[in-house]
N, C-alpha and C. Protein backbone atom coordinates (compact mmCIF):
# COMPACT_ATOMS: atom_id res chain seq x y z
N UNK A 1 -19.24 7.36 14.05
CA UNK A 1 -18.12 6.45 13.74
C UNK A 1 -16.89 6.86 14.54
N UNK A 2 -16.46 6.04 15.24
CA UNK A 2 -14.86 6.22 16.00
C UNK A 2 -14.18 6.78 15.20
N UNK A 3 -13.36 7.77 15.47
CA UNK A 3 -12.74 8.63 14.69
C UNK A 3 -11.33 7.67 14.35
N UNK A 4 -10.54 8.15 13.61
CA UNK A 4 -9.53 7.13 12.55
C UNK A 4 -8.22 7.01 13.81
N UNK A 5 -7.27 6.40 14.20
CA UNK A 5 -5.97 6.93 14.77
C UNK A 5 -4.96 7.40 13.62
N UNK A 6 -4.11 8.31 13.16
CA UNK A 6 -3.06 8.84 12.46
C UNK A 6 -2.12 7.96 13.34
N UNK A 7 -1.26 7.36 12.18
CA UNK A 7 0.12 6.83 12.73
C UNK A 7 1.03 8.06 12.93
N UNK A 8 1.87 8.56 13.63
CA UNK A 8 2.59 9.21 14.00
C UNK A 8 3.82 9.63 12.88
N UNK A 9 3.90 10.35 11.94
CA UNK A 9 4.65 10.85 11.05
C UNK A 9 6.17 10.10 11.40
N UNK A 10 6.53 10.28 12.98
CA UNK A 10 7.99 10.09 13.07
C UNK A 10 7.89 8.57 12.70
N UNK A 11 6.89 7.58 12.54
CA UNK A 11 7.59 5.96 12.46
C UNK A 11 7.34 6.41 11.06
N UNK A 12 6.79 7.28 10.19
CA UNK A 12 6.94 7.05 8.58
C UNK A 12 8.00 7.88 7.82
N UNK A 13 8.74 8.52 8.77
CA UNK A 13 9.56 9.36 7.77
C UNK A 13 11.44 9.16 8.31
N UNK A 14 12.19 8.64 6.94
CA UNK A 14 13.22 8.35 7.27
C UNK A 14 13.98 9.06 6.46
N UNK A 15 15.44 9.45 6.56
CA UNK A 15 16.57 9.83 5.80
C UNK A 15 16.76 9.00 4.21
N UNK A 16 17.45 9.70 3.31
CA UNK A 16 17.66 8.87 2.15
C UNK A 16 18.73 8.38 2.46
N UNK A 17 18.36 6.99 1.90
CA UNK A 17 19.73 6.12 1.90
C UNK A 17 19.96 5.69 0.46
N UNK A 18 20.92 4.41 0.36
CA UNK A 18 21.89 4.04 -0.67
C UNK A 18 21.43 2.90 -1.30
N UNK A 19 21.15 2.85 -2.03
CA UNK A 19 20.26 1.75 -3.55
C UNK A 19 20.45 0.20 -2.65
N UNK A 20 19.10 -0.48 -2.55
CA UNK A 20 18.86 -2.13 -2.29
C UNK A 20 18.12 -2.47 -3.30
N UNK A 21 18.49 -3.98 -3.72
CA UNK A 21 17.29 -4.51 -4.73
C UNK A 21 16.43 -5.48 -3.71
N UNK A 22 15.40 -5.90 -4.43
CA UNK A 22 14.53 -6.89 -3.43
C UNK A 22 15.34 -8.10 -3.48
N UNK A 23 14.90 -9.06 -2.38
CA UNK A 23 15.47 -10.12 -1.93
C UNK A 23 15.06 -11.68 -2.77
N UNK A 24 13.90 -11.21 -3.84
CA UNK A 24 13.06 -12.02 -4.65
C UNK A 24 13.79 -12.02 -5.94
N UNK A 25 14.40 -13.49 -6.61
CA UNK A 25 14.70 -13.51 -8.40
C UNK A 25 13.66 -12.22 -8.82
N UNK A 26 13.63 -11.95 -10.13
CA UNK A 26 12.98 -11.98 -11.33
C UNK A 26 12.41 -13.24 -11.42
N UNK A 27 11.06 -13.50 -12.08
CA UNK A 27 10.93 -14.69 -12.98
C UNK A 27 10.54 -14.38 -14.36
N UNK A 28 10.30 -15.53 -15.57
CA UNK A 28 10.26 -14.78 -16.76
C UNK A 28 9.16 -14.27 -16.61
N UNK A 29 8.49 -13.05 -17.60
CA UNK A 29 7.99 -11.85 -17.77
C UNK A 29 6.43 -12.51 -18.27
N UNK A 30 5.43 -12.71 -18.09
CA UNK A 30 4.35 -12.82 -18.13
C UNK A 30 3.42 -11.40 -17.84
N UNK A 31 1.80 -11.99 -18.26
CA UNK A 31 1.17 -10.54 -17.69
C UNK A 31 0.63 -10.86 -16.57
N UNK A 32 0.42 -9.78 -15.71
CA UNK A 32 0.15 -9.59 -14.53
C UNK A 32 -1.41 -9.47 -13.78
N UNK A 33 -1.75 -10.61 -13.32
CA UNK A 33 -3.59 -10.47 -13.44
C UNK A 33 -3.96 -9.28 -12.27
N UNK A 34 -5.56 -8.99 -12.48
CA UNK A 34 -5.80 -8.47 -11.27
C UNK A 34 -5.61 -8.45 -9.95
N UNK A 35 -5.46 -9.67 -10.18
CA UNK A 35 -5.71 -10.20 -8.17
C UNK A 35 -4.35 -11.25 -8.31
N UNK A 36 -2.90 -10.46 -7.81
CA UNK A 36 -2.02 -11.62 -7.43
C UNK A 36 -2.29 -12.57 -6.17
N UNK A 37 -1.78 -13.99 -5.93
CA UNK A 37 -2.39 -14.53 -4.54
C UNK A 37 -1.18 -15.19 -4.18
N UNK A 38 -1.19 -14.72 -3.00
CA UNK A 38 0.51 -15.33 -2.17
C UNK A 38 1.17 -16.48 -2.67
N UNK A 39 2.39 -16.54 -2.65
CA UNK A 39 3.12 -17.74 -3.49
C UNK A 39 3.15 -17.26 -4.70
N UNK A 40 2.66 -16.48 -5.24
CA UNK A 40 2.71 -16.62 -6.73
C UNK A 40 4.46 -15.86 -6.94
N UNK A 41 4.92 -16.56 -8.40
CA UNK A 41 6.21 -15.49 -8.16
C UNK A 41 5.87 -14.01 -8.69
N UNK A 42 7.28 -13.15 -7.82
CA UNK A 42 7.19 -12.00 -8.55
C UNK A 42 7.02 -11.66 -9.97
N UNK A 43 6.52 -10.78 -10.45
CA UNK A 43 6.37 -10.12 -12.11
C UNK A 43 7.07 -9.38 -12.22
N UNK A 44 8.02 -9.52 -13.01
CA UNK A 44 8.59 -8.50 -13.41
C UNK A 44 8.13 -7.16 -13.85
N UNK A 45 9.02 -6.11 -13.97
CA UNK A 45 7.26 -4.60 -14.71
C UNK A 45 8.76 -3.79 -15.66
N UNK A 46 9.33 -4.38 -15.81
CA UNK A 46 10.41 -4.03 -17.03
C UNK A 46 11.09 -2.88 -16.52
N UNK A 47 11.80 -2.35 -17.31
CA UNK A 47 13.14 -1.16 -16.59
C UNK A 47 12.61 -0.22 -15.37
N UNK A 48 13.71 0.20 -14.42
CA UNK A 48 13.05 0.64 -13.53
C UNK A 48 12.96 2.08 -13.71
N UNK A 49 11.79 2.77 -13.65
CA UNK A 49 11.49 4.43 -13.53
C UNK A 49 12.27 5.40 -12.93
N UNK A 50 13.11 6.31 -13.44
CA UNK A 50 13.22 7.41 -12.21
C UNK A 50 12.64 7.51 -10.92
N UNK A 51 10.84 7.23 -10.99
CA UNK A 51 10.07 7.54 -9.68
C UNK A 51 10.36 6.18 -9.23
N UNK A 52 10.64 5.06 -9.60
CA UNK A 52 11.04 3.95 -8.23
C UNK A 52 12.86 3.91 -8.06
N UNK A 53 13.50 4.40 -9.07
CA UNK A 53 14.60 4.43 -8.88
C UNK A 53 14.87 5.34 -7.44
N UNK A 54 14.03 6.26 -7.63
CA UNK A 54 14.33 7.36 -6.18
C UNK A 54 13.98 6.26 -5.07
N UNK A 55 12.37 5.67 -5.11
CA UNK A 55 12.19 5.04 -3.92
C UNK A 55 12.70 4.17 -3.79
N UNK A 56 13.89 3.41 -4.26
CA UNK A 56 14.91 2.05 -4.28
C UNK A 56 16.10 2.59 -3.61
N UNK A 57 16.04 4.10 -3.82
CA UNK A 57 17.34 4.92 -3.10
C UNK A 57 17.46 5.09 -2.04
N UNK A 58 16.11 5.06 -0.83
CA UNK A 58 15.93 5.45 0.34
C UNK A 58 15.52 3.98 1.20
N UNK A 59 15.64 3.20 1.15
CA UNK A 59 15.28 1.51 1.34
C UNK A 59 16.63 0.70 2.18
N UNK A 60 17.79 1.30 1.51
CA UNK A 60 18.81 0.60 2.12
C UNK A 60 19.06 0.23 3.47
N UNK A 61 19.74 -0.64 3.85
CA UNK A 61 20.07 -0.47 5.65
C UNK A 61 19.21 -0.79 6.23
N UNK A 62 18.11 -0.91 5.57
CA UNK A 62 16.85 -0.93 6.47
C UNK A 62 16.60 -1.96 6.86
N UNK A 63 15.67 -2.43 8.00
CA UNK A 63 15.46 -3.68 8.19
C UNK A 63 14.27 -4.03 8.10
N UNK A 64 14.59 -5.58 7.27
CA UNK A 64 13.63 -6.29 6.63
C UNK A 64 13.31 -7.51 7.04
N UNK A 65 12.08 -8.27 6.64
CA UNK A 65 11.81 -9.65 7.22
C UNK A 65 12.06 -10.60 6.38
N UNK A 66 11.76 -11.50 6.54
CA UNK A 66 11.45 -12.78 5.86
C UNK A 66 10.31 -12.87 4.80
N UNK A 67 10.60 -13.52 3.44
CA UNK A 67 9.69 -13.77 2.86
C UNK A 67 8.54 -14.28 3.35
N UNK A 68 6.75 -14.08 3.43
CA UNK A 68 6.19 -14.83 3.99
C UNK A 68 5.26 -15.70 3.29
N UNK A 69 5.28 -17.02 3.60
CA UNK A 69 4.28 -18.00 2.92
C UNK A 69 2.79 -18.21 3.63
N UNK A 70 1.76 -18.09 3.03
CA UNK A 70 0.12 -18.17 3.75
C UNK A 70 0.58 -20.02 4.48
N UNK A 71 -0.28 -19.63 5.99
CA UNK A 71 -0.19 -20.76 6.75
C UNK A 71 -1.53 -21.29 6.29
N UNK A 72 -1.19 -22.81 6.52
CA UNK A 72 -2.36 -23.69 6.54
C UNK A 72 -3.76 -23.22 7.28
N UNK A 73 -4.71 -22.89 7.02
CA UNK A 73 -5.72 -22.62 8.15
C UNK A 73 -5.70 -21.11 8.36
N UNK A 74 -4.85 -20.38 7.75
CA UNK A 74 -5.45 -18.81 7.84
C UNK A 74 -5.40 -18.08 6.89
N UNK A 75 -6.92 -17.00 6.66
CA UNK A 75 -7.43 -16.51 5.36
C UNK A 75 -6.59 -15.68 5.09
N UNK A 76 -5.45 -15.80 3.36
CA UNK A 76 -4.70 -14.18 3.42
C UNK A 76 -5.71 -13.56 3.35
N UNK A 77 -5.05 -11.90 3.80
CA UNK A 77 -6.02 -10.98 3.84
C UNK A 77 -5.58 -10.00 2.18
N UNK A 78 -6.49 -9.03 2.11
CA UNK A 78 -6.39 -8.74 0.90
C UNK A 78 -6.44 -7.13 0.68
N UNK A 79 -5.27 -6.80 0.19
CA UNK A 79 -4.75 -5.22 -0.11
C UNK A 79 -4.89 -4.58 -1.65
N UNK A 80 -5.98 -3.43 -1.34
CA UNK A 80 -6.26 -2.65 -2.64
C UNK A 80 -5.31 -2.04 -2.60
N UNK A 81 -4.53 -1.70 -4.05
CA UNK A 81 -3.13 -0.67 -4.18
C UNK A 81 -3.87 0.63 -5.23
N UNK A 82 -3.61 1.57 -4.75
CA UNK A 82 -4.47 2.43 -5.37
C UNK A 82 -3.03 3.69 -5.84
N UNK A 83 -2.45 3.13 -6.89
CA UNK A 83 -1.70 4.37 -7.23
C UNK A 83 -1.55 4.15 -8.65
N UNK A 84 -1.47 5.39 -9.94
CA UNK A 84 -1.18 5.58 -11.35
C UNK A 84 0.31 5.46 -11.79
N UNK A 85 1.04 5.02 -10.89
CA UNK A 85 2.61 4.17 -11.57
C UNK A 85 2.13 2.79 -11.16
N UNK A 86 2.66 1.87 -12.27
CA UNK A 86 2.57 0.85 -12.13
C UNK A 86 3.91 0.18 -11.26
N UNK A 87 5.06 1.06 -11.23
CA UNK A 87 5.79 0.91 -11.23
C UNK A 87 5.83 0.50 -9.25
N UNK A 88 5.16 1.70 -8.62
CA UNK A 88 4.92 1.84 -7.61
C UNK A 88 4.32 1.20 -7.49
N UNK A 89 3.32 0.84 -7.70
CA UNK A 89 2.47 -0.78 -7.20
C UNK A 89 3.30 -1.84 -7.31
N UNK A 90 3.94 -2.31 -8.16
CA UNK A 90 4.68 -3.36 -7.80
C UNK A 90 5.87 -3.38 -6.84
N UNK A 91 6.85 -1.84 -6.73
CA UNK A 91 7.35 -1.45 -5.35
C UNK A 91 6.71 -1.74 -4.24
N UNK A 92 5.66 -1.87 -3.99
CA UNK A 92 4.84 -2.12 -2.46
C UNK A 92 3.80 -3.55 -2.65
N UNK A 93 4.59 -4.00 -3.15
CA UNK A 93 4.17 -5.58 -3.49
C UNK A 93 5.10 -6.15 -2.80
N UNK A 94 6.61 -5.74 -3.41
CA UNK A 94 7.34 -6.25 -3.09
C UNK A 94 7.90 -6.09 -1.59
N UNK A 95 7.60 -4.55 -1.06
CA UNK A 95 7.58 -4.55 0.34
C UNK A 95 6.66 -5.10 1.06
N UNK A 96 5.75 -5.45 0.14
CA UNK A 96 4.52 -5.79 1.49
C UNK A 96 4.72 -7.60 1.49
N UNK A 97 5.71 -8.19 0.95
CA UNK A 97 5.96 -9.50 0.75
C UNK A 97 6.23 -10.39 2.30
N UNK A 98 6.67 -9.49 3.61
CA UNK A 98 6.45 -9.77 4.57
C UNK A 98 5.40 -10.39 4.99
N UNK A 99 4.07 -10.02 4.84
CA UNK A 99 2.84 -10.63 4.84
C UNK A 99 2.60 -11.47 4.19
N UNK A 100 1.75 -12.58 3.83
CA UNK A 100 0.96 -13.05 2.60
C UNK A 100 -0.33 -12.85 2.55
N UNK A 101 0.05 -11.49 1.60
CA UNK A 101 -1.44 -10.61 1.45
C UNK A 101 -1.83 -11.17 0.03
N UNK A 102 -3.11 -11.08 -0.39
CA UNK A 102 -3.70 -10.70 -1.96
C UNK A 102 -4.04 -9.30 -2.49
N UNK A 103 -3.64 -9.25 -3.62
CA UNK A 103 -3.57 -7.54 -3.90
C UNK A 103 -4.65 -7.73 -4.85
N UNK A 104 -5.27 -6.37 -5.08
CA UNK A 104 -6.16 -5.78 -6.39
C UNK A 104 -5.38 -4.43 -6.49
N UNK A 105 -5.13 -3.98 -7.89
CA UNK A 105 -4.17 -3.09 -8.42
C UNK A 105 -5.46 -1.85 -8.86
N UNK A 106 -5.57 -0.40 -8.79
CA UNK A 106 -6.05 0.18 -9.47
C UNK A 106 -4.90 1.07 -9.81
N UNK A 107 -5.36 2.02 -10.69
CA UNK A 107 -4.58 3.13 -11.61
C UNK A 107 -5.37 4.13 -11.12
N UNK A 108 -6.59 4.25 -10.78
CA UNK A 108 -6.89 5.40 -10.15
C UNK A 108 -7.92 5.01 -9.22
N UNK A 109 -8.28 5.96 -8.40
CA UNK A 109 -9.35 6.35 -7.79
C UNK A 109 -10.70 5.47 -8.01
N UNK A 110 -11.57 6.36 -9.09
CA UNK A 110 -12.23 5.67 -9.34
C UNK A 110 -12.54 3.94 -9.59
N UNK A 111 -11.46 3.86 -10.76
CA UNK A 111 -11.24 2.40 -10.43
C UNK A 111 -11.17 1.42 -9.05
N UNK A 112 -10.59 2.26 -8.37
CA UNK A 112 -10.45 1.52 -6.97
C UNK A 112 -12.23 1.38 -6.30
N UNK A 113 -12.66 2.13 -6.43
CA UNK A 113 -14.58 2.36 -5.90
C UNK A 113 -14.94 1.38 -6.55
N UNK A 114 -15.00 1.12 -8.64
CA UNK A 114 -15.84 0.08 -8.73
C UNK A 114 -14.61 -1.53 -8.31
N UNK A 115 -13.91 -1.68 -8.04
CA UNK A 115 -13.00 -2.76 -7.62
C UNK A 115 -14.15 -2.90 -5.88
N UNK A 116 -14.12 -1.88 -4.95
CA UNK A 116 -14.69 -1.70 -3.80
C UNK A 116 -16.07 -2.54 -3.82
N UNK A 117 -17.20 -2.32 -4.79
CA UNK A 117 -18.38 -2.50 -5.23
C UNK A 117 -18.23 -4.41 -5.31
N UNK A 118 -17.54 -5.00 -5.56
CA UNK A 118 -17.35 -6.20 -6.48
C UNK A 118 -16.61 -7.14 -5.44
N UNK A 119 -15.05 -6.67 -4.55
CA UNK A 119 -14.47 -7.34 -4.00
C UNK A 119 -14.06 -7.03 -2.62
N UNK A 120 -13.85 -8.07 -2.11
CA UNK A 120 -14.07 -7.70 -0.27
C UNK A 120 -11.95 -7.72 -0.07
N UNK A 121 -11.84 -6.11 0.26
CA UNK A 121 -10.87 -5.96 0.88
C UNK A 121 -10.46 -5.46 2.40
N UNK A 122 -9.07 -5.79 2.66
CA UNK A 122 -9.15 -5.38 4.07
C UNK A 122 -8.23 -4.39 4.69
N UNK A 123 -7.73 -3.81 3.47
CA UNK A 123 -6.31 -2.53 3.78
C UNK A 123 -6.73 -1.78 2.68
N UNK A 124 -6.29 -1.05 2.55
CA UNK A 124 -6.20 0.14 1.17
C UNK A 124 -5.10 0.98 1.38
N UNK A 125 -4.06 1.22 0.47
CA UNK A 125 -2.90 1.97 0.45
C UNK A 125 -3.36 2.67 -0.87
N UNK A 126 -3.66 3.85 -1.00
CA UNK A 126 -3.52 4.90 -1.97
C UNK A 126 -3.10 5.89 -2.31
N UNK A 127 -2.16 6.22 -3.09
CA UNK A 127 -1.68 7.39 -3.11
C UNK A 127 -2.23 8.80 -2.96
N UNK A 128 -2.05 9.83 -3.33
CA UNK A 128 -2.87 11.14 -2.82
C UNK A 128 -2.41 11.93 -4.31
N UNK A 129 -1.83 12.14 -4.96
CA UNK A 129 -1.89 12.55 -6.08
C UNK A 129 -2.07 11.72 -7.50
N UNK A 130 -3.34 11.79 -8.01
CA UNK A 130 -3.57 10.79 -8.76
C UNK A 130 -4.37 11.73 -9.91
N UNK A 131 -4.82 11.28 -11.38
CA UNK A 131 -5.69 12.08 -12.24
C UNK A 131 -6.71 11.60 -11.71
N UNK A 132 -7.78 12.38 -11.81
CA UNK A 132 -8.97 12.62 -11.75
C UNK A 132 -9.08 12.49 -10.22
N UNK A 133 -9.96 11.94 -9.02
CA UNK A 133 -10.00 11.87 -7.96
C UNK A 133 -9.14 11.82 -7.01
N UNK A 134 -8.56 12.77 -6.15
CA UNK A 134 -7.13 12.80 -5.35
C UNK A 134 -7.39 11.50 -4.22
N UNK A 135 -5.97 11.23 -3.65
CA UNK A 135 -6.63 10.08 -2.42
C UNK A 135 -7.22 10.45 -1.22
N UNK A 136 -7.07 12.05 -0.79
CA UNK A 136 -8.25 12.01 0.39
C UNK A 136 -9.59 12.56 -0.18
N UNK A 137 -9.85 12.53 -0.79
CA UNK A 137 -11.59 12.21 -1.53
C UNK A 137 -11.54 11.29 -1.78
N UNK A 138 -11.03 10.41 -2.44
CA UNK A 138 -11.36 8.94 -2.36
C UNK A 138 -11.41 8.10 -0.77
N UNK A 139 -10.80 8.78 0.08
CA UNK A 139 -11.00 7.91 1.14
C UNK A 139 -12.13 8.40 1.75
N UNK A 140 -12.54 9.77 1.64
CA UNK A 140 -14.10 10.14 2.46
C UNK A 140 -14.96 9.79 1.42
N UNK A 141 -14.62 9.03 0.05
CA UNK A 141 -15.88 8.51 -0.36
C UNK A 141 -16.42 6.56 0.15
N UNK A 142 -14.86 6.17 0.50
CA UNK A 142 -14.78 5.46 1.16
C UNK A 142 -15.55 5.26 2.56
N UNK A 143 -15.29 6.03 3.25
CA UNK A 143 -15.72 6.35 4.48
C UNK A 143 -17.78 6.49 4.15
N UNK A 144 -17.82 6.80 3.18
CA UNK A 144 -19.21 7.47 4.02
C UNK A 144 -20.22 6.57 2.67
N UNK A 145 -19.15 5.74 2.64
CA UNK A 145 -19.73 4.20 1.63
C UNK A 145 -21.30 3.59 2.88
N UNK A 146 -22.28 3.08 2.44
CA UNK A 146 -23.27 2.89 3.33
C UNK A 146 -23.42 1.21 3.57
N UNK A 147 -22.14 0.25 3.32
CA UNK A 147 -21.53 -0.49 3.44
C UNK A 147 -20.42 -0.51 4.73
N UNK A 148 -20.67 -1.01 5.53
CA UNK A 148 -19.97 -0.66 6.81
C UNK A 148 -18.92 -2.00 6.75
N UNK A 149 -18.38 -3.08 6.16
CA UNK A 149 -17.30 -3.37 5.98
C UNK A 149 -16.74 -2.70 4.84
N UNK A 150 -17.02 -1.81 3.86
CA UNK A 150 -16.26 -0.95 3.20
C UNK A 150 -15.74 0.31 4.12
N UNK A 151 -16.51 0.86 4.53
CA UNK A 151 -16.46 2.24 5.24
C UNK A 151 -15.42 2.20 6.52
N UNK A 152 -15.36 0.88 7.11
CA UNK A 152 -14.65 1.00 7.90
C UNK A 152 -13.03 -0.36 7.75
N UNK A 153 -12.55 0.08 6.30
CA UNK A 153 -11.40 -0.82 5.90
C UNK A 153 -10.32 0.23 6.13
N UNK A 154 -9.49 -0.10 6.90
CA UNK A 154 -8.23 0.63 7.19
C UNK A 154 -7.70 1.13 5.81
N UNK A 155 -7.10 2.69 5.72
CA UNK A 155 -6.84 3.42 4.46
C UNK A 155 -4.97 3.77 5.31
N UNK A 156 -4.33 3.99 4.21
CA UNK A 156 -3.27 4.46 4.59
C UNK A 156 -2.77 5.31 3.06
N UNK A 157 -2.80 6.78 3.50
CA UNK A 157 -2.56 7.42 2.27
C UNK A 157 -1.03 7.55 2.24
N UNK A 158 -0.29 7.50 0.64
CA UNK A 158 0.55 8.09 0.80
C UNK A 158 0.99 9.74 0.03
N UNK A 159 2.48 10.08 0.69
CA UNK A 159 3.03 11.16 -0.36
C UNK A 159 3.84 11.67 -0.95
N UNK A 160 4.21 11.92 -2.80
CA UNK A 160 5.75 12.65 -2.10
C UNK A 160 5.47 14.08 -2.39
N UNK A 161 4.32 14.84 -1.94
CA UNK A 161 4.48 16.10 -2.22
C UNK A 161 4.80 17.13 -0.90
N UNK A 162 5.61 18.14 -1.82
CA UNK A 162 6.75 18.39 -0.95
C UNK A 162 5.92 18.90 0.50
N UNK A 163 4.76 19.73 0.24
CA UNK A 163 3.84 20.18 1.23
C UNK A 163 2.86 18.91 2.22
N UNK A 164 3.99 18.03 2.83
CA UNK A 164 3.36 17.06 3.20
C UNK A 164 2.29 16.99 4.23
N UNK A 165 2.50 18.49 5.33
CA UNK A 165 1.33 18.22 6.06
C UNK A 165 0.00 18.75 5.62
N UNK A 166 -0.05 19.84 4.46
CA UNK A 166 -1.41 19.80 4.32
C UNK A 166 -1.79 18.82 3.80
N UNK A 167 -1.19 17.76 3.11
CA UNK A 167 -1.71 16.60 2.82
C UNK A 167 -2.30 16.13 3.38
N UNK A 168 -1.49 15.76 4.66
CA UNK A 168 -1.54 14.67 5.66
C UNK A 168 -3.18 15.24 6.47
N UNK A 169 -3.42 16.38 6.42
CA UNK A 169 -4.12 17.33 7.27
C UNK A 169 -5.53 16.68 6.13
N UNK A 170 -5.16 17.13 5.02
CA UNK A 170 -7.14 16.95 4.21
C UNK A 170 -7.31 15.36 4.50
N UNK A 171 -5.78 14.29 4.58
CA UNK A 171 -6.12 12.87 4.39
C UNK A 171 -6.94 13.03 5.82
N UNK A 172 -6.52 12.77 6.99
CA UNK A 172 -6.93 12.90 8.50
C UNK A 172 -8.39 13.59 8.83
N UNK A 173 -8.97 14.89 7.11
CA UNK A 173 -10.47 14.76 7.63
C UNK A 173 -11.13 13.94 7.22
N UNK A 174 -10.34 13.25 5.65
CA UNK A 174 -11.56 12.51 4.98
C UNK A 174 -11.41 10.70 6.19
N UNK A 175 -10.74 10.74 6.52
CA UNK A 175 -10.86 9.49 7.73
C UNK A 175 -9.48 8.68 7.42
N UNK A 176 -8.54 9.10 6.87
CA UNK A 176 -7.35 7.73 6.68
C UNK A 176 -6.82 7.40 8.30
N UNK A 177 -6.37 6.36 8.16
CA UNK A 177 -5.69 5.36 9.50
C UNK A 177 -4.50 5.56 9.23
N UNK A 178 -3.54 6.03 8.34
CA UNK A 178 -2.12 6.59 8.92
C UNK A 178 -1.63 7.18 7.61
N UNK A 179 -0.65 8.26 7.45
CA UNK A 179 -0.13 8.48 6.30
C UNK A 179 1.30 8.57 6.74
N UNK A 180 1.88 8.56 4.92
CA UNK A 180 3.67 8.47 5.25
C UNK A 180 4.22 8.91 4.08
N UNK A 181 4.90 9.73 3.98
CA UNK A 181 5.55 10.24 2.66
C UNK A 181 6.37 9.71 1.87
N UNK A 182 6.11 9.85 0.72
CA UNK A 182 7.42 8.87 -0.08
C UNK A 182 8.60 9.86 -0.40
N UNK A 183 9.45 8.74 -0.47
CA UNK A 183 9.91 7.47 -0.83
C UNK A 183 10.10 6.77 1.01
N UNK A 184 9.44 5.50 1.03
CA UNK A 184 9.22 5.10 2.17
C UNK A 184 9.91 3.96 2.06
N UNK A 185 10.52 2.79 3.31
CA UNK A 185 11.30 2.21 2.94
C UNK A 185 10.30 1.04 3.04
N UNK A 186 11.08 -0.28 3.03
CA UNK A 186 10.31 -1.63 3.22
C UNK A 186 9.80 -1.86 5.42
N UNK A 187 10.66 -1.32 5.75
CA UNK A 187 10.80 -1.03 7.11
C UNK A 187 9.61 -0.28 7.71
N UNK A 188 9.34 0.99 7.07
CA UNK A 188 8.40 1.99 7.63
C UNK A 188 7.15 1.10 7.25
N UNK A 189 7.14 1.02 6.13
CA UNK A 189 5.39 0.11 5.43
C UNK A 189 4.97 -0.32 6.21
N UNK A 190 6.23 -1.26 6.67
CA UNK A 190 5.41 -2.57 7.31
C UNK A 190 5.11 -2.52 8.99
N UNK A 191 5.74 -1.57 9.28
CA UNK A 191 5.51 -1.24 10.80
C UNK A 191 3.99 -0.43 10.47
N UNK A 192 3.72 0.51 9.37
CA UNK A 192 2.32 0.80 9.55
C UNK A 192 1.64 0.38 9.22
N UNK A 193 1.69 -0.72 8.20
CA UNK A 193 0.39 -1.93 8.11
C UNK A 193 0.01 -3.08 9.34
N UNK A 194 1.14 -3.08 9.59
CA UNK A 194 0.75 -3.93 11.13
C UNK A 194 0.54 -3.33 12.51
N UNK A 195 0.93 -1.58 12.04
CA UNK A 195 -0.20 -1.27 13.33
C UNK A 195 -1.84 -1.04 12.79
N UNK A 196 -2.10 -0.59 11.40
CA UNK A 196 -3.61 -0.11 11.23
C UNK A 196 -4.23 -1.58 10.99
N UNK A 197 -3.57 -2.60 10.27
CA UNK A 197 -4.20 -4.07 10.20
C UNK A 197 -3.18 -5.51 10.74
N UNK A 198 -3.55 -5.58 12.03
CA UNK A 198 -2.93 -6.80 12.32
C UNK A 198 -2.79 -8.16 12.07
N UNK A 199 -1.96 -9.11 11.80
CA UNK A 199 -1.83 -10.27 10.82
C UNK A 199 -3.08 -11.11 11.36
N UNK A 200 -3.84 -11.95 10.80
CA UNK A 200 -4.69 -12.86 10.82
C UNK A 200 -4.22 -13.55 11.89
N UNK A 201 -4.74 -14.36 12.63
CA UNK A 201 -4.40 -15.54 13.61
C UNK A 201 -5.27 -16.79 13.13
N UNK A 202 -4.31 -17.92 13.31
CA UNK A 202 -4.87 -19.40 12.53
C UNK A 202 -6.33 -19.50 13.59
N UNK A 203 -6.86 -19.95 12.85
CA UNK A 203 -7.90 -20.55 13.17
C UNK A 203 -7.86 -21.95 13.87
């Protein structure tokens, strides 16, 4: 198997900056299904956490795109979120709103494998500290899946632990396509989702 490319640490790691909210209302508070699908409005996920309050802190200034709406004639593509804050999954919903992606949400690891088994995705963003299965074992279980559109779906781990390159070092054997430490802004994301998965072209 072609070995993975690592995105280059310097496009994922930026200075802290000064509190932005997203560019999206609230709408009222409903529950939140498995599989959101572009257009739909944002969900609210109720008061914000210390752990996204930090990553809302480092976001500012940054530059951002346009909301994006799915074009006539091309398939959104579809992003597993693999992290145990909920809070953080809906943080990178809302950054990844540039695209019009479809998400599947896990809480862990495992969950994310039987989600893998069932539904055809085409990115995976997972965190690396999680209970039970960390994210670079989950991505070399990924990898050596005997399903070769699983095995070979672009992974992008993330981190905020403070020892970021041995992280970055176990993600890079189990096979990830780029990692980036948190708190990451809307800016960094999206420059590394559109280098490991490039936008669809209409048909």
């Amino acid at each position: 198997m072609k070995s993975a490319t690592v995105v280059p640490e310097s496009l994922a790691t930026a200075a802290a900056r000064s509190p932005a909210a997203p560019t999206e209302p609230a709408r009222p508070s409903v529950s939140t299904p498995a599989v959101t699908r572009p257009g739909e409005p944002v969900r609210p996920f109720g008061g914000i956490n210390a752990e996204t309050a930090r990553a809302f802190t480092a976001v500012a200034n940054t530059e951002t795109r346009p909301f994006a709406r799915p074009e006539p004639g091309v398939k959104p593509q579809r992003v597993l979120l693999v992290d145990d804050s909920r809070s953080i999954r809906t943080l990178l919903k809302i950054y990844l709103m540039a695209r019009a992606f479809e998400y599947i949400e896990a809480e862990s690891a495992e969950a994310a494998l039987r989600e893998l088994d069932t539904q055809q995705v085409d990115l995976i963003l997972t965190d690396f500290h999680m209970d039970g299965m960390n994210g670079a074992d989950f991505a070399a279980t990924v990898r050596s899946n005997k399903d070769l559109k699983v095995s070979r779906i672009p992974i992008l781990m993330m981190t905020g632990d403070a020892n970021a390159a041995e992280v970055r070092n176990k993600g890079q054997k189990a096979g990830i396509n780029a990692f980036v430490r948190k708190p990451v802004s809307c800016a960094q994301l999206m420059t590394l989702v559109d280098t490991i998965l490039p936008a669809p072209k209409k048909v």
